[in-house]
C-alpha atoms as a PDB file:
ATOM      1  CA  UNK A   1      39.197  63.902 -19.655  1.00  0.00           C
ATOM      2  CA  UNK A   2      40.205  65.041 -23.250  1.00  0.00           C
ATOM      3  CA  UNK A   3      37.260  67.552 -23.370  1.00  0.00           C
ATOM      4  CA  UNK A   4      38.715  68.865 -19.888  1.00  0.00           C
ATOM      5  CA  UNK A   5      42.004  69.277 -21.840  1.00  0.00           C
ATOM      6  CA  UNK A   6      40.481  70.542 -25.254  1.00  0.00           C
ATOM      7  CA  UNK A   7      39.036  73.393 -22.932  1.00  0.00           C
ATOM      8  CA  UNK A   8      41.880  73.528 -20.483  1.00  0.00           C
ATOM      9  CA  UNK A   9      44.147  74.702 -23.597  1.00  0.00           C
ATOM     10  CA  UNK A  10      41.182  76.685 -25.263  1.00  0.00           C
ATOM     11  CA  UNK A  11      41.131  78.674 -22.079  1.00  0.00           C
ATOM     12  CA  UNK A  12      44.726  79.415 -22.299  1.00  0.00           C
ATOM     13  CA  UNK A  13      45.529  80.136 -25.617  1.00  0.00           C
ATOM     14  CA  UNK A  14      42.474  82.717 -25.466  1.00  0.00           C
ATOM     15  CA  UNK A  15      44.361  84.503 -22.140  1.00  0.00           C
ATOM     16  CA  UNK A  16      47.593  84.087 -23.756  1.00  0.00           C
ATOM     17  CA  UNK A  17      45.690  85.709 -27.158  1.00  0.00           C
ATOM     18  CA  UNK A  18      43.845  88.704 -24.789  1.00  0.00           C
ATOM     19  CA  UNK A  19      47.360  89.160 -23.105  1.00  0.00           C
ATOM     20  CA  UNK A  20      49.468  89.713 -26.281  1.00  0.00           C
ATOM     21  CA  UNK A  21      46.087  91.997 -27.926  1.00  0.00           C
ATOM     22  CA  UNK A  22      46.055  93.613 -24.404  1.00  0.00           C
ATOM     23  CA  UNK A  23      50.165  94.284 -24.262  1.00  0.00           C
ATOM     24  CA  UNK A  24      50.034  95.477 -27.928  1.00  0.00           C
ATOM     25  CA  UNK A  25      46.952  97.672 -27.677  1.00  0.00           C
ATOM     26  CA  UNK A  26      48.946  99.575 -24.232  1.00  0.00           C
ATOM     27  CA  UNK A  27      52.090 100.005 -26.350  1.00  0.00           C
ATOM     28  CA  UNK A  28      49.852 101.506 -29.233  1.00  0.00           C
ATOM     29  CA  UNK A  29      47.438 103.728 -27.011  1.00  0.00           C
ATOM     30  CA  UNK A  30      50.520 104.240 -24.108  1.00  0.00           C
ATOM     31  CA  UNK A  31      49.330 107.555 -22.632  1.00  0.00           C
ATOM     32  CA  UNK A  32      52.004 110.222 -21.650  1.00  0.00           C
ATOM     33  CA  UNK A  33      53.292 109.513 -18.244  1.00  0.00           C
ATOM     34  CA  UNK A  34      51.045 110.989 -15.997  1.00  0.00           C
ATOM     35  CA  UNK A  35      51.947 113.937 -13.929  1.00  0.00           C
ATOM     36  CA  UNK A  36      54.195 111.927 -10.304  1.00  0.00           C
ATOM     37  CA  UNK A  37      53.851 108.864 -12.571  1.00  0.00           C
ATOM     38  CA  UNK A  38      57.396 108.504 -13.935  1.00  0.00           C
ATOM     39  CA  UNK A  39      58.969 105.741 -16.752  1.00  0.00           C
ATOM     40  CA  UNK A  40      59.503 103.586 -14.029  1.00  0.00           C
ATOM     41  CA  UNK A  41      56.110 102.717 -12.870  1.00  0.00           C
ATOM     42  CA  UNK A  42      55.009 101.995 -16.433  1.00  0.00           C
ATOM     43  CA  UNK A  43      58.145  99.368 -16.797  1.00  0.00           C
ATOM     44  CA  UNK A  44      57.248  98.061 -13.914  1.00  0.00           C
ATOM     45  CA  UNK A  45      53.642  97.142 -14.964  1.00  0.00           C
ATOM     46  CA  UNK A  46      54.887  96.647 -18.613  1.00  0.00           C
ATOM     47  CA  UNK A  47      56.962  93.851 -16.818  1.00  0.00           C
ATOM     48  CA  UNK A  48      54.437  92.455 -14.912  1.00  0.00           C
ATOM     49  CA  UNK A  49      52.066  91.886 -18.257  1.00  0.00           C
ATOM     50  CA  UNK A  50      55.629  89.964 -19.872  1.00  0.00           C
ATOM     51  CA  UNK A  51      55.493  87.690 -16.703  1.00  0.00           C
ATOM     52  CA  UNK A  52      51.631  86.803 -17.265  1.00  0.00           C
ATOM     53  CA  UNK A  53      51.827  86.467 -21.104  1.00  0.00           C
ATOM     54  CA  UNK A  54      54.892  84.198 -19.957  1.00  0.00           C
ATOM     55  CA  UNK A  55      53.264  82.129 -17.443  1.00  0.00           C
ATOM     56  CA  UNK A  56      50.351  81.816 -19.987  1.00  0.00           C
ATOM     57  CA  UNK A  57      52.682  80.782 -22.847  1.00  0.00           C
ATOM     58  CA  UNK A  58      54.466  78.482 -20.453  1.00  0.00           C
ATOM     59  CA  UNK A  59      51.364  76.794 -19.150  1.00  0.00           C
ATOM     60  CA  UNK A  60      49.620  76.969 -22.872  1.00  0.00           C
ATOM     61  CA  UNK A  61      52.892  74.612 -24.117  1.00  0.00           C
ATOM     62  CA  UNK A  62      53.087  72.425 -20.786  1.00  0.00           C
ATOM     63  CA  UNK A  63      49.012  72.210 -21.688  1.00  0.00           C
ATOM     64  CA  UNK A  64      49.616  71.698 -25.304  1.00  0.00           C
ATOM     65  CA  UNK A  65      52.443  69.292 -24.649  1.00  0.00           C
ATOM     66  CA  UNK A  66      49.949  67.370 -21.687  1.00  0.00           C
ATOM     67  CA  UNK A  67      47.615  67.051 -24.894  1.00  0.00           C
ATOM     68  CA  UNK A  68      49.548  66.354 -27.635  1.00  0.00           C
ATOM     69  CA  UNK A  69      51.089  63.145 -24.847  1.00  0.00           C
ATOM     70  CA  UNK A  70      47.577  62.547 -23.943  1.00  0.00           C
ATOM     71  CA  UNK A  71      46.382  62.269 -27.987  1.00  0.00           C
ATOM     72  CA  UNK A  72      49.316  60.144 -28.265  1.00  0.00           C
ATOM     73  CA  UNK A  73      48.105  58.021 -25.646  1.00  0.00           C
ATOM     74  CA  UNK A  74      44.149  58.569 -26.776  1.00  0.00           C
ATOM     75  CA  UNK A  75      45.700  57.454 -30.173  1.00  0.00           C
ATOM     76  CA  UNK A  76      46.927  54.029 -28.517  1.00  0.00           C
ATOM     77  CA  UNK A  77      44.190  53.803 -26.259  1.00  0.00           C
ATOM     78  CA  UNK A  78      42.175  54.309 -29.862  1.00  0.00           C
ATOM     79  CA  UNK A  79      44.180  51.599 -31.330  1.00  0.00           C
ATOM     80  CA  UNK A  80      44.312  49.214 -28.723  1.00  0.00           C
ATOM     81  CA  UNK A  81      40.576  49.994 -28.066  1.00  0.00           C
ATOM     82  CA  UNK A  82      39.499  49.221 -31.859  1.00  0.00           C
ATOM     83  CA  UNK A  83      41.871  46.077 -31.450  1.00  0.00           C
ATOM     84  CA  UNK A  84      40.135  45.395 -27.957  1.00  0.00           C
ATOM     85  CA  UNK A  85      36.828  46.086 -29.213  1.00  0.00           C
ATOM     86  CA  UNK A  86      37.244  44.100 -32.726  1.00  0.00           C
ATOM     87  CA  UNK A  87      38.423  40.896 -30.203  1.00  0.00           C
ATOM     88  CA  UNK A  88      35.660  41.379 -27.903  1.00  0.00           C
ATOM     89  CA  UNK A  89      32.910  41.766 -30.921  1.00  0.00           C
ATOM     90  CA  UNK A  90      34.545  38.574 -32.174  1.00  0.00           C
ATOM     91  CA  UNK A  91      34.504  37.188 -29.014  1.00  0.00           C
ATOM     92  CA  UNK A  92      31.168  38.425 -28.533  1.00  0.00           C
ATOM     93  CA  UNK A  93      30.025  37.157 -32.082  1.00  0.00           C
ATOM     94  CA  UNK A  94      31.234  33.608 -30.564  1.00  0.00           C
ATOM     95  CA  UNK A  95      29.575  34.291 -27.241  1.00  0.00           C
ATOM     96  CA  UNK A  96      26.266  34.989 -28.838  1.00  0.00           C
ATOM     97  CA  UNK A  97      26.823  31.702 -31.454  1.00  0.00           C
ATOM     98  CA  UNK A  98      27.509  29.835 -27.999  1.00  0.00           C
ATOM     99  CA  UNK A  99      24.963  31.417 -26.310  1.00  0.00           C
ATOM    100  CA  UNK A 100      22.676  30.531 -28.922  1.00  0.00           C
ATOM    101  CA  UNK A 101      23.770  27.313 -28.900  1.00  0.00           C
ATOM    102  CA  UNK A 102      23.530  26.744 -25.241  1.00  0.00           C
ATOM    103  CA  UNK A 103      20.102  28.073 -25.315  1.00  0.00           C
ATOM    104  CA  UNK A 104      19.425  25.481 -28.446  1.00  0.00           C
ATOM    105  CA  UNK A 105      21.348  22.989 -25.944  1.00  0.00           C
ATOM    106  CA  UNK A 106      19.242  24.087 -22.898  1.00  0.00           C
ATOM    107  CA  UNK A 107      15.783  23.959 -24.480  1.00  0.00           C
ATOM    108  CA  UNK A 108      16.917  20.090 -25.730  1.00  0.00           C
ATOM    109  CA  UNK A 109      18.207  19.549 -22.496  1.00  0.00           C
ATOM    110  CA  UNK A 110      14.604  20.702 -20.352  1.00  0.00           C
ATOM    111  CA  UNK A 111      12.736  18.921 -23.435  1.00  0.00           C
ATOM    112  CA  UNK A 112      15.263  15.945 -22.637  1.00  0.00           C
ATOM    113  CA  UNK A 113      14.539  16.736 -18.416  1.00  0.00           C
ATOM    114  CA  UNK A 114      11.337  17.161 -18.844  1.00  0.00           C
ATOM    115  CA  UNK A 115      10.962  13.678 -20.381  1.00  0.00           C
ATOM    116  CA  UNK A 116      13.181  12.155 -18.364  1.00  0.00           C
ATOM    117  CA  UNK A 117      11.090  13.546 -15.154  1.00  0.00           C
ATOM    118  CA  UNK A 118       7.971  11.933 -16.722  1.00  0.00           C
ATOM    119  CA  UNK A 119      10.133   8.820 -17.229  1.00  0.00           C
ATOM    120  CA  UNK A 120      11.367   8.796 -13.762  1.00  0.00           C
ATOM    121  CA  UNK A 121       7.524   9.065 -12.544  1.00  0.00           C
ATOM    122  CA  UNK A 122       6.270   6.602 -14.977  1.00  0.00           C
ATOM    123  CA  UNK A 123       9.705   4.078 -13.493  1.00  0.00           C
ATOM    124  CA  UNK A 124       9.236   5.447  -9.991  1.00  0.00           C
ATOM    125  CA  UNK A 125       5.152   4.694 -10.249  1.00  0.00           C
ATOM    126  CA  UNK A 126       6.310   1.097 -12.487  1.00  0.00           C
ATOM    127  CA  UNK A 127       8.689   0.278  -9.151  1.00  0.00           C
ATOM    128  CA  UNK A 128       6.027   1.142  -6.631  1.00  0.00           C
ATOM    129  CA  UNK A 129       3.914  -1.475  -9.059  1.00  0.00           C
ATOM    130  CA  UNK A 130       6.804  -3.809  -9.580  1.00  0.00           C
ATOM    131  CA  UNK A 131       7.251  -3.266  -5.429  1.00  0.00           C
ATOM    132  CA  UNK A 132       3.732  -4.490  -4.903  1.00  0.00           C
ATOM    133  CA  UNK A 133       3.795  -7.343  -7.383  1.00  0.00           C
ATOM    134  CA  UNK A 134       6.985  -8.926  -5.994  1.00  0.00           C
ATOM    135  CA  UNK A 135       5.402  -8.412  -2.759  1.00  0.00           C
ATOM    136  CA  UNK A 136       2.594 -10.578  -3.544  1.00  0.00           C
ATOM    137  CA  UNK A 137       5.009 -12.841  -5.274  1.00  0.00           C
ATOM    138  CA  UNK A 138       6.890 -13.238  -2.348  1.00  0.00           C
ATOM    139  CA  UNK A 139       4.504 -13.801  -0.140  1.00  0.00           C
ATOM    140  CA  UNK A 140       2.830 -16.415  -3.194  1.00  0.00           C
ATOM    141  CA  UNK A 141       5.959 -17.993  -3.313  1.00  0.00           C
ATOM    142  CA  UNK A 142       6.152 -18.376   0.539  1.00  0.00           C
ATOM    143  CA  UNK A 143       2.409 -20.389   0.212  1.00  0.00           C
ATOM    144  CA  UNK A 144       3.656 -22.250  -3.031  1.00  0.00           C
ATOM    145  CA  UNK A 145       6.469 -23.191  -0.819  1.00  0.00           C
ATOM    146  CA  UNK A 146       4.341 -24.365   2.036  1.00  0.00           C
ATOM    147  CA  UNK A 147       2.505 -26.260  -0.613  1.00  0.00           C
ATOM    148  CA  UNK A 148       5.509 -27.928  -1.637  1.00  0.00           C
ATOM    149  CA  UNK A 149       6.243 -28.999   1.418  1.00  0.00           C
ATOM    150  CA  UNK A 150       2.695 -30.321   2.269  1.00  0.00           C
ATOM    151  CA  UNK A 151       2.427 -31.732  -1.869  1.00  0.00           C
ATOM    152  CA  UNK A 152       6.037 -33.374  -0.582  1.00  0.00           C
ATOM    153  CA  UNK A 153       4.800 -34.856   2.446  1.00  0.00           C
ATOM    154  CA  UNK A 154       1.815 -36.020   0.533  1.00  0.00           C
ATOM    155  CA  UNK A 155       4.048 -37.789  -2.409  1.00  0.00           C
ATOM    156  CA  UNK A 156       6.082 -39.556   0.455  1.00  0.00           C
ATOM    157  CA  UNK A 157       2.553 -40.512   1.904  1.00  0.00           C
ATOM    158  CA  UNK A 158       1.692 -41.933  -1.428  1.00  0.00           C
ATOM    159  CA  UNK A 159       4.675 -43.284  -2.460  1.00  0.00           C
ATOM    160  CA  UNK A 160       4.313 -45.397   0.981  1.00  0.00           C
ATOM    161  CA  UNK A 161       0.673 -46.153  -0.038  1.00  0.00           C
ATOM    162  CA  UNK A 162       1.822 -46.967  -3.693  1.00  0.00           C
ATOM    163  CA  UNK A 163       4.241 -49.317  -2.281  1.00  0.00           C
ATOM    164  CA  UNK A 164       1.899 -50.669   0.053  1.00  0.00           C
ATOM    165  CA  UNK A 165      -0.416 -51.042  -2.528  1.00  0.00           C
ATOM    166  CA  UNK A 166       1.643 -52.905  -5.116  1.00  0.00           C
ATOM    167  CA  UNK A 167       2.237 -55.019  -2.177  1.00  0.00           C
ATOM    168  CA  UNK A 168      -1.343 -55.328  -1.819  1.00  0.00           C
ATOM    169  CA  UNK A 169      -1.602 -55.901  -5.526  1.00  0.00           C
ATOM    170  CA  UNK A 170       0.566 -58.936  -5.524  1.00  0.00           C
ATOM    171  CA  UNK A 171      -1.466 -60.888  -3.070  1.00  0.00           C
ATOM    172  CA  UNK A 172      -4.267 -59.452  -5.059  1.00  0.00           C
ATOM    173  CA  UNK A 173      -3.142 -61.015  -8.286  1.00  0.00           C
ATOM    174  CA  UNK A 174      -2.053 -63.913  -6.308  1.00  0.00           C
ATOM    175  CA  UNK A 175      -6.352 -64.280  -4.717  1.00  0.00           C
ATOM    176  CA  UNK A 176      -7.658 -63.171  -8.096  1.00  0.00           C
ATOM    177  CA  UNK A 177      -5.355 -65.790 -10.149  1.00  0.00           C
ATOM    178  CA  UNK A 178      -6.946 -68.467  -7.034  1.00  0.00           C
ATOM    179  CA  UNK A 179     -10.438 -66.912  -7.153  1.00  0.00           C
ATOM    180  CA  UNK A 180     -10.109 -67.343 -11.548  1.00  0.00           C
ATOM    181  CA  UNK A 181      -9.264 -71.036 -10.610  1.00  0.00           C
ATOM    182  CA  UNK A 182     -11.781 -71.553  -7.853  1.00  0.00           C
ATOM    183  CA  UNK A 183     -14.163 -69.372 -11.033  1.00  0.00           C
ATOM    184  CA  UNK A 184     -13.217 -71.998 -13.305  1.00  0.00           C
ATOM    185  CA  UNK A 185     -14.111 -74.796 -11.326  1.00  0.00           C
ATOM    186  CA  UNK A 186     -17.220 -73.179  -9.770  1.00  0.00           C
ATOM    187  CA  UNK A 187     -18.145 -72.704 -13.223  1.00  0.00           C
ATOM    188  CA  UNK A 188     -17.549 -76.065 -13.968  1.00  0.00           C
ATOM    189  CA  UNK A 189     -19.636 -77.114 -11.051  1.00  0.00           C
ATOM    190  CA  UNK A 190     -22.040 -74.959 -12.378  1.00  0.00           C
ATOM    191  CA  UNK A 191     -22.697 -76.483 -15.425  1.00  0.00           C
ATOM    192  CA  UNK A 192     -22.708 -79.566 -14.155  1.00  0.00           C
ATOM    193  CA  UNK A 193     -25.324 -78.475 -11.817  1.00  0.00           C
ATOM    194  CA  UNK A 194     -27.172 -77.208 -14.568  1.00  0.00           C
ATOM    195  CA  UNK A 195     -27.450 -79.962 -16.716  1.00  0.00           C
ATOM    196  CA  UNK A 196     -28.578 -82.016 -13.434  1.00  0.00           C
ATOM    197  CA  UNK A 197     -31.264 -79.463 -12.782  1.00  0.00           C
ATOM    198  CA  UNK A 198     -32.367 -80.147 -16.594  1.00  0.00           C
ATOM    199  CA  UNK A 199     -32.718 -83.373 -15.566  1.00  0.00           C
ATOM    200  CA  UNK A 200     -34.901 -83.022 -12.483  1.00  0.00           C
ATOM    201  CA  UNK A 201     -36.635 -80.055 -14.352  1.00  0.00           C
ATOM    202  CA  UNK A 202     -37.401 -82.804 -16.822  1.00  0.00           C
ATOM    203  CA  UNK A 203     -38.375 -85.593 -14.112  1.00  0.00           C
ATOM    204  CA  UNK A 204     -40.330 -82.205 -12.476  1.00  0.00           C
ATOM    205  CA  UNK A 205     -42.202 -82.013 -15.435  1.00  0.00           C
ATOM    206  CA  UNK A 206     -43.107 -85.663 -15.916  1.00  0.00           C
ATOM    207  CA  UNK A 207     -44.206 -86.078 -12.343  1.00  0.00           C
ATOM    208  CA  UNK A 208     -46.041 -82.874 -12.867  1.00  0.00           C
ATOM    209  CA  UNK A 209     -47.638 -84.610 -15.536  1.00  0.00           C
ATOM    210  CA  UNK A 210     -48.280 -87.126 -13.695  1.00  0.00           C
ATOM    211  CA  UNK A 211     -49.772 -85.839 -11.041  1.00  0.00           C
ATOM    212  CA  UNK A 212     -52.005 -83.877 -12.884  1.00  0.00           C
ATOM    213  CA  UNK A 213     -53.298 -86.959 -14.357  1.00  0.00           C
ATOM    214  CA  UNK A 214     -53.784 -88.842 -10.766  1.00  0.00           C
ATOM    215  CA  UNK A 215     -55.611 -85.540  -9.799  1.00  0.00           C
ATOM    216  CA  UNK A 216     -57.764 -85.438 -13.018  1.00  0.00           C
ATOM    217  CA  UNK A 217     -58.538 -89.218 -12.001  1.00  0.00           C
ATOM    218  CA  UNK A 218     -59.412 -88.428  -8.589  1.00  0.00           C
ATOM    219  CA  UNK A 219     -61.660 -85.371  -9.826  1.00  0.00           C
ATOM    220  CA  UNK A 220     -63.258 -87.857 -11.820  1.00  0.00           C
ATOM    221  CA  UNK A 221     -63.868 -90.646  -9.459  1.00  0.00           C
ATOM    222  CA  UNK A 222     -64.697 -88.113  -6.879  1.00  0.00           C
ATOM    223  CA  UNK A 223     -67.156 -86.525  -9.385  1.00  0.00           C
ATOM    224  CA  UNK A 224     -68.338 -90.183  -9.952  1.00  0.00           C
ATOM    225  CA  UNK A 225     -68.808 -90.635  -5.926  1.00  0.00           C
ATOM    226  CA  UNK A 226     -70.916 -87.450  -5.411  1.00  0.00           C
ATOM    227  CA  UNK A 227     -72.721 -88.593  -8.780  1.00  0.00           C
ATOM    228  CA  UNK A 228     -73.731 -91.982  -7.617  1.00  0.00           C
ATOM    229  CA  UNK A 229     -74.910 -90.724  -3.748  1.00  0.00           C
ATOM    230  CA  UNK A 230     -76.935 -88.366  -5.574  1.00  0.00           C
ATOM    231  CA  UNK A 231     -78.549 -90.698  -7.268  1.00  0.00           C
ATOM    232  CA  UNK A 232     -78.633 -93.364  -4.469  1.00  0.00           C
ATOM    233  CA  UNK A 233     -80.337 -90.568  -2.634  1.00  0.00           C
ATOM    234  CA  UNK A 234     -82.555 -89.775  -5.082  1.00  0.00           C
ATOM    235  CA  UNK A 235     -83.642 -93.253  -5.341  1.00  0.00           C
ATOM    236  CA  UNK A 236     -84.608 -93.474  -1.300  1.00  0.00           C
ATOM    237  CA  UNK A 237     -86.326 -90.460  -1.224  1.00  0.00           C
ATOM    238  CA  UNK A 238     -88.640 -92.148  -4.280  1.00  0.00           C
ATOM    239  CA  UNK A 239     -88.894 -95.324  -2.400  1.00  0.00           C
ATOM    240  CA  UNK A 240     -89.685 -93.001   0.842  1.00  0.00           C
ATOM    241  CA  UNK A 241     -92.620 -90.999  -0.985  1.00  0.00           C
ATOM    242  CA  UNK A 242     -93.860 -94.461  -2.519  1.00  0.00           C
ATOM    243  CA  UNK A 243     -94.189 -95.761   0.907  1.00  0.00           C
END
């Protein structure tokens, strides 16, 4: 817009320039009034150049006035456009440091994402194990449980046998203390019975003795009988041949 002006007032300070060369050249060269062409007619146009050159002078100060307002205004629009344009290069200055550190905050913050994502999937994939796991916990525990409750039914089944065996223990102790006494005199008996069996072991033996004496006798008289008839034969068949 100033450059429009700049040339605006250029343009009219050259017409207003060519008007006042132009009027002074006409009064200098003026020719003699032509012949039917009377002072009059050369007023009239001497008049008319006046009115331009005024109309040019009058629009060459509203145009210099329109410029020197609008350089008054281009000098606070300068002013107020340094001042604006120092604040925004300061503010700039501090949007660039922030931006900077944003982007230093971002790149932390995807570094710090991006670990966290892998953290997530290592947690998510831990749950899905931890999931499964407790799962077959659960359904451990739910046997274990049943186990109990058999292992339970089982103590109460022992604890009935224990009793039932303690029982079973006293009359036991109560038979073994009168089997040790029914021992004692069996063993007793035994010994008795022992030293009686010496005894007939010992009258076994001397009968033994005995009779192997009685039969050694009767071998011998027996070996005497079949001696004798031998000879008694003997003797008839001699007296049988002699007769």
């Amino acid at each position: 817009m100033i450059e429009a002006l700049l040339r605006q007032k250029d343009m009219y300070q050259k017409l207003y320039q060519e008007q006042l060369d132009g009027t002074n050249k006409q009064k200098e060269q003026s020719p003699k009034p032509m012949r039917g062409q009377g002072p009059y007619g050369y007023g009239q146009v001497l008049h008319e150049k006046e009115r331009q050159i005024h109309e040019f002078k009058t629009k060459l100060e509203e145009s210099q006035k329109s410029f020197k307002e609008y350089k008054e205004e281009m000098d606070i629009y300068r002013t107020e456009r340094q001042t604006n344009e120092r604040i925004l290069t300061e503010e700039l200055d501090n949007l660039r440091s922030e931006m900077r550190e944003l982007r230093t905050q971002n790149a932390k913050l995807l570094s710090q994402t991006e670990y966290n994502d892998e953290r997530f999937k290592l947690l998510n994939a831990n749950t899905n194990t931890y999931k499964s796991q407790i799962a077959a916990l659960e359904e451990k525990n739910k046997t274990y449980n049943t186990t109990i409750v058999k292992h339970e039914q089982t103590i109460m089944h022992l604890k009935d046998a224990t009793l039932d065996a303690q029982a079973k223990l006293s009359k036991a102790e109560v038979t073994l203390e009168n089997l040790r006494k029914q021992c004692q005199i069996l063993q007793e008996t035994e010994a008795r019975l022992l030293k009686e069996r010496e005894v007939l072991n010992r009258e076994k033996q001397s009968q033994a003795i005995l009779l192997s004496n009685l039969d050694s006798i009767r071998n011998s008289l027996e070996r005497s009988e079949v001696e004798g008839k031998l000879k008694v034969e003997a003797r008839l068949d001699e007296a049988w041949k002699q007769d």
